[in-house]
N, C-alpha and C. Protein backbone atom coordinates (compact mmCIF):
# COMPACT_ATOMS: atom_id res chain seq x y z
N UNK A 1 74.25 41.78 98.70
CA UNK A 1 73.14 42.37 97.97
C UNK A 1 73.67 42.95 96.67
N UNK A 2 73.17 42.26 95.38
CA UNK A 2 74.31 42.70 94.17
C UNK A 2 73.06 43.96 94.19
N UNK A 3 72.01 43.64 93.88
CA UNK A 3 71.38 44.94 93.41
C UNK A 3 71.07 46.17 94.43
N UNK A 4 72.22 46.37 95.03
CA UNK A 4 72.31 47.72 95.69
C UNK A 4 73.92 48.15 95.43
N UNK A 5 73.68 49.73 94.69
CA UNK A 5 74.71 50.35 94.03
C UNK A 5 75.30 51.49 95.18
N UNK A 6 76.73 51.64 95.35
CA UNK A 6 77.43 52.19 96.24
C UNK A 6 77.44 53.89 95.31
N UNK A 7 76.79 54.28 94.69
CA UNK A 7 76.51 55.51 94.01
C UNK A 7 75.58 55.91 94.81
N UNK A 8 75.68 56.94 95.40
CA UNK A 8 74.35 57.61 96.19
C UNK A 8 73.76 58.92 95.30
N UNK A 9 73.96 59.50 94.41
CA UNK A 9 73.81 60.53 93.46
C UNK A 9 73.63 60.16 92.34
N UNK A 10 73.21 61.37 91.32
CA UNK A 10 73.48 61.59 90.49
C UNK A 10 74.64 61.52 89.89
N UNK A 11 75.41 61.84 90.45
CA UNK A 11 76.61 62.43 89.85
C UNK A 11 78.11 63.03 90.55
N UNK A 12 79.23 62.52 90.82
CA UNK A 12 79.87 62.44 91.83
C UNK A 12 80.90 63.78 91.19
N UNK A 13 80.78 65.18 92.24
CA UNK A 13 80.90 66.42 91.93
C UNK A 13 82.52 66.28 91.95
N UNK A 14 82.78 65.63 93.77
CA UNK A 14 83.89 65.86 94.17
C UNK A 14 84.77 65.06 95.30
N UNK A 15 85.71 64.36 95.31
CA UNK A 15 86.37 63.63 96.28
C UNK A 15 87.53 63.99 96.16
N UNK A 16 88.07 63.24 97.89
CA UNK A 16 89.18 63.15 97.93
C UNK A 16 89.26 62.21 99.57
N UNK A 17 90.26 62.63 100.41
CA UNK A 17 90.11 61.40 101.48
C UNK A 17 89.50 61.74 102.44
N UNK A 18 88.95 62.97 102.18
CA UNK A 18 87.82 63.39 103.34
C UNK A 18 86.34 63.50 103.23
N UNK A 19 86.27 63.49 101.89
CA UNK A 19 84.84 63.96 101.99
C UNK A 19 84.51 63.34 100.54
N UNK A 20 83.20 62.81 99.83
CA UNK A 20 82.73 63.11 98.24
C UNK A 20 81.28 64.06 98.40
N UNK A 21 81.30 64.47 97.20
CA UNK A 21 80.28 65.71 97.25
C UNK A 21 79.44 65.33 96.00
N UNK A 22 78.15 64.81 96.08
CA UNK A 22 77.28 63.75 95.33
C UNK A 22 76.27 64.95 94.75
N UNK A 23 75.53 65.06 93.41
CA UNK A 23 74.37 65.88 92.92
C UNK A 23 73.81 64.45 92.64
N UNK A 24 72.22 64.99 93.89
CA UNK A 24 71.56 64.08 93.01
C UNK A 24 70.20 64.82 92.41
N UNK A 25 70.12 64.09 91.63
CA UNK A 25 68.37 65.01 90.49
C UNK A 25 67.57 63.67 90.47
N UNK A 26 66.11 64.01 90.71
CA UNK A 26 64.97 62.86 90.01
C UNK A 26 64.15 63.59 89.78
N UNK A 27 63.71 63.07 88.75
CA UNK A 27 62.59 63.36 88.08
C UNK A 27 61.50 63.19 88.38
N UNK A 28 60.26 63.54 88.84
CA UNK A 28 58.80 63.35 89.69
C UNK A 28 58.66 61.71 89.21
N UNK A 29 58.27 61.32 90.54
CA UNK A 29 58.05 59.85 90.30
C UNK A 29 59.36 59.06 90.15
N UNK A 30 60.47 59.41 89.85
CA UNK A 30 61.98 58.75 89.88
C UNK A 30 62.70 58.33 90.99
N UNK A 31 63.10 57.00 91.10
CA UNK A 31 63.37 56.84 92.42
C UNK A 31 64.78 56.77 91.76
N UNK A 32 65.94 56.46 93.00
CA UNK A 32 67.31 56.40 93.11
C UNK A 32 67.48 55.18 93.06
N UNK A 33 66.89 54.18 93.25
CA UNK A 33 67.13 52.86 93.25
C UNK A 33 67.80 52.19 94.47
N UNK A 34 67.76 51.31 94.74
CA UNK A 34 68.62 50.47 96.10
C UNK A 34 70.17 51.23 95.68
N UNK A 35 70.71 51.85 97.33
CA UNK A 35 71.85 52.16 97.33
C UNK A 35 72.60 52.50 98.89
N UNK A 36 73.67 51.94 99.21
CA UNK A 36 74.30 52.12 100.11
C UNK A 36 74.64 53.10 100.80
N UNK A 37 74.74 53.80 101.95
CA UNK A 37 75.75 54.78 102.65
C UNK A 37 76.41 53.79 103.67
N UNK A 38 78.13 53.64 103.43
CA UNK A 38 78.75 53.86 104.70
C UNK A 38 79.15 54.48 105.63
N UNK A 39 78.92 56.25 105.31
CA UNK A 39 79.67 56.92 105.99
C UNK A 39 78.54 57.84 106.36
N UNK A 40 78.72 58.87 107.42
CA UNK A 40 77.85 59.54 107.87
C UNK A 40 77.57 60.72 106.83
N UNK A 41 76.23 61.40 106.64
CA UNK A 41 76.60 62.31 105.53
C UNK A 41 75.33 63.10 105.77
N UNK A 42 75.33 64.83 105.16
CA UNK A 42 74.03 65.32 105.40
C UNK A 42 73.80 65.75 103.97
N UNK A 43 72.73 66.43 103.68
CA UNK A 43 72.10 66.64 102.17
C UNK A 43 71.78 68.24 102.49
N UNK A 44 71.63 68.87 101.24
CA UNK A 44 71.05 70.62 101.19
C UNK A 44 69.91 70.57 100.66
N UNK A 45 68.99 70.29 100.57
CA UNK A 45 67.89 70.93 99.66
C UNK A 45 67.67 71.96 98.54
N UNK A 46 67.75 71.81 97.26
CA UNK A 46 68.20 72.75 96.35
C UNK A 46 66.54 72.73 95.95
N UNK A 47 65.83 73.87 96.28
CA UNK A 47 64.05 74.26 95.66
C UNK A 47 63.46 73.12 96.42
N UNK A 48 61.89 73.52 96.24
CA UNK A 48 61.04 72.95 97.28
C UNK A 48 60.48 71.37 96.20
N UNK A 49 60.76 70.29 97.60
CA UNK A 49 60.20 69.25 96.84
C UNK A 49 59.67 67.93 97.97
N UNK A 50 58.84 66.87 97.37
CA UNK A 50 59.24 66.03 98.34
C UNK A 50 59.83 64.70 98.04
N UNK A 51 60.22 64.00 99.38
CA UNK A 51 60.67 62.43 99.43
C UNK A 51 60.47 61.63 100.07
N UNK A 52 59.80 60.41 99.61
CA UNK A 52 59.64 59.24 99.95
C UNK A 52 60.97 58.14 100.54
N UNK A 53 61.80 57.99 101.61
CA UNK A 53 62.34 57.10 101.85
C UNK A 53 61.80 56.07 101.89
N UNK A 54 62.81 54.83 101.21
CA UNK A 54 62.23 53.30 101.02
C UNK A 54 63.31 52.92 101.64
N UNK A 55 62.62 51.53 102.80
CA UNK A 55 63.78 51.04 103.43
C UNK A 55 64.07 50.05 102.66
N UNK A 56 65.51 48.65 103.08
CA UNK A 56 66.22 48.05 102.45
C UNK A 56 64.87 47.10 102.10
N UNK A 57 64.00 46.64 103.46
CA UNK A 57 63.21 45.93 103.01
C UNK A 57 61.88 45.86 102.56
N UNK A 58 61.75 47.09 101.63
CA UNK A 58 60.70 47.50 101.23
C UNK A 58 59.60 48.44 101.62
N UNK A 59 60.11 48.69 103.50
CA UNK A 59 58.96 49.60 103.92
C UNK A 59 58.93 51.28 103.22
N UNK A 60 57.82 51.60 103.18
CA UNK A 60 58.23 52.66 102.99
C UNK A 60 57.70 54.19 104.19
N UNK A 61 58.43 55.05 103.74
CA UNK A 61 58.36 55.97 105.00
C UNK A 61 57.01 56.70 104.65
N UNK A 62 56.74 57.68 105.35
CA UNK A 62 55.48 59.10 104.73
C UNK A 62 56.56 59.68 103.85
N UNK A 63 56.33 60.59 103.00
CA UNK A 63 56.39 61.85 101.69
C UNK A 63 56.63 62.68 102.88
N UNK A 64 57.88 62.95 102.68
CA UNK A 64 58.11 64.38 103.35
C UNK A 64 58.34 65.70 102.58
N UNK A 65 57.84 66.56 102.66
CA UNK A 65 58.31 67.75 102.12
C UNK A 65 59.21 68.31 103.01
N UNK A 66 60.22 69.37 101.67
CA UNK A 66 61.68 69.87 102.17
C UNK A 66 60.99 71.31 101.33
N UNK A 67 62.34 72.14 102.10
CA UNK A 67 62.05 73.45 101.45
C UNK A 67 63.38 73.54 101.27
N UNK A 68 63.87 74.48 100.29
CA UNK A 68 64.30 75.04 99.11
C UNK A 68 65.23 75.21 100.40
N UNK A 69 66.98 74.59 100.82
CA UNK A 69 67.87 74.93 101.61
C UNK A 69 67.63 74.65 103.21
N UNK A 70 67.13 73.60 103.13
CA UNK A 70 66.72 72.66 104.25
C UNK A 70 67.85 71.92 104.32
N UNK A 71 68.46 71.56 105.26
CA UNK A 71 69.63 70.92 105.57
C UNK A 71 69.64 69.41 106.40
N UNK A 72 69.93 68.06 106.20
CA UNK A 72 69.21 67.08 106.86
C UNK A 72 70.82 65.82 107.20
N UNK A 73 70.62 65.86 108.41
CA UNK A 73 71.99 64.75 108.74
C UNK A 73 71.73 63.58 108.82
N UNK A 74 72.78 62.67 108.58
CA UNK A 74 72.26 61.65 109.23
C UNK A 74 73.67 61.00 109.68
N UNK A 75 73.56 60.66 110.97
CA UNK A 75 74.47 59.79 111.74
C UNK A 75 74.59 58.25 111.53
N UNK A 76 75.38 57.43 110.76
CA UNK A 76 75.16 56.18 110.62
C UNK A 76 75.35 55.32 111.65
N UNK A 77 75.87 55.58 112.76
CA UNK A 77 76.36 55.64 114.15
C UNK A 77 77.27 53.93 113.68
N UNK A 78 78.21 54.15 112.62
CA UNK A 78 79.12 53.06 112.20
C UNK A 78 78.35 51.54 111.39
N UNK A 79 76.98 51.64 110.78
CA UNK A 79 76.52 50.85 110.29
C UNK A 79 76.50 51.30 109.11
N UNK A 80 76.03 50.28 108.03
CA UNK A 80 75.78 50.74 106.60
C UNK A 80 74.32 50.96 106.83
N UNK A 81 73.96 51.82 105.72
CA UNK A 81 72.24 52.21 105.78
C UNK A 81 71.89 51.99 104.10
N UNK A 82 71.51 51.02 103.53
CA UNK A 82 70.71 50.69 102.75
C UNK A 82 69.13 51.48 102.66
N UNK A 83 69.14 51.99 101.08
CA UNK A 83 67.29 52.35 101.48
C UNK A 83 67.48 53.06 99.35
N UNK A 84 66.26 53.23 99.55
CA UNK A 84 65.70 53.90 98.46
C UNK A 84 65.61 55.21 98.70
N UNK A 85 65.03 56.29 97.39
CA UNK A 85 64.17 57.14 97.53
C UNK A 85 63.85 57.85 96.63
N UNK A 86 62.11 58.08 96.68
CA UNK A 86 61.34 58.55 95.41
C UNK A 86 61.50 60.01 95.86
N UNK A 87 61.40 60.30 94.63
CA UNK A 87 60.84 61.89 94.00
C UNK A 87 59.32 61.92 94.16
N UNK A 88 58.38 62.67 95.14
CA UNK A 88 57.11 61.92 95.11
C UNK A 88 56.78 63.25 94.99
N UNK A 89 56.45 64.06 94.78
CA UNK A 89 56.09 65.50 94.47
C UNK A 89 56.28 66.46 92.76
N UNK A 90 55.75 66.98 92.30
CA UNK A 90 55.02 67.90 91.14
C UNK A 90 56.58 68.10 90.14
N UNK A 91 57.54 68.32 91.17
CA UNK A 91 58.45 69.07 90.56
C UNK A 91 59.95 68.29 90.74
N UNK A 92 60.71 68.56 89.64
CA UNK A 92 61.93 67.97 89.55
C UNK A 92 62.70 67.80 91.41
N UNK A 93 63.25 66.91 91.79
CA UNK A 93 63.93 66.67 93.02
C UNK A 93 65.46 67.12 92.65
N UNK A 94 66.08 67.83 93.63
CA UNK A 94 67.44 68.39 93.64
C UNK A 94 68.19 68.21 94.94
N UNK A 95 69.09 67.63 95.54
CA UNK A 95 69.73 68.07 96.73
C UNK A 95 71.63 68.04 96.11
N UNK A 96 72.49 68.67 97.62
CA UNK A 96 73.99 68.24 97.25
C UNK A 96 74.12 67.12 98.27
N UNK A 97 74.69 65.94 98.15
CA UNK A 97 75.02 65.66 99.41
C UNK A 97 76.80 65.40 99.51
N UNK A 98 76.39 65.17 101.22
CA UNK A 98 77.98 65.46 101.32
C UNK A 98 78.06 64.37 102.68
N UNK A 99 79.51 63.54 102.25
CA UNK A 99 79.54 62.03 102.55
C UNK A 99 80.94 62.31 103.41
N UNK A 100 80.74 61.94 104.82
CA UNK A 100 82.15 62.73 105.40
C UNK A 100 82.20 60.90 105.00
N UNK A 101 83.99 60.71 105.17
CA UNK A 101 84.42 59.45 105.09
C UNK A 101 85.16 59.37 106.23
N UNK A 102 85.50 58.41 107.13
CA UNK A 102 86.27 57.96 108.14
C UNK A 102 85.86 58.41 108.98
């Protein structure tokens, strides 16, 4: 799949062989575009917003709202997880995430 990017953020804060520490920001209505996780990883919620997960093949999930330091895991249980996700709410989207590796 060329058009899915192994960037899960905004903006890659921090790595090393344990962990990267990803900012991501969208803008209302901004999605992230097709992008990979290999590794298991959870997110923080930085201010209240919501998100639309899009799967690899287009489904898409309900708009969930998060609050401001909501904390969300996800177990890849050793698969890659392909997906999208919109900014579907009023106000700028913010989380940190954090990508354990191995």
């Amino acid at each position: 799949m060329s058009d899915v990017s192994d960037q899960i953020g905004s903006k890659l804060l921090y790595e090393n062989d344990r962990v990267r520490v990803w900012d991501l920001r969208l803008a209302p209505g901004e999605s992230t575009g097709k992008h990979r996780h290999e590794n298991d990883y959870l997110y923080v919620v930085i201010g209240d917003g919501e998100l639309q997960a899009v799967d690899a093949d287009g489904t898409k999930g309900d708009p969930r709202p998060m609050k401001d330091g909501d904390v969300r895991w996800r177990d890849l249980g050793g698969q890659d997880d392909v997906h999208e996700a919109i900014n579907t709410g009023p106000s700028p989207w913010r989380n940190i995430i954090l990508e354990l590796k191995g």
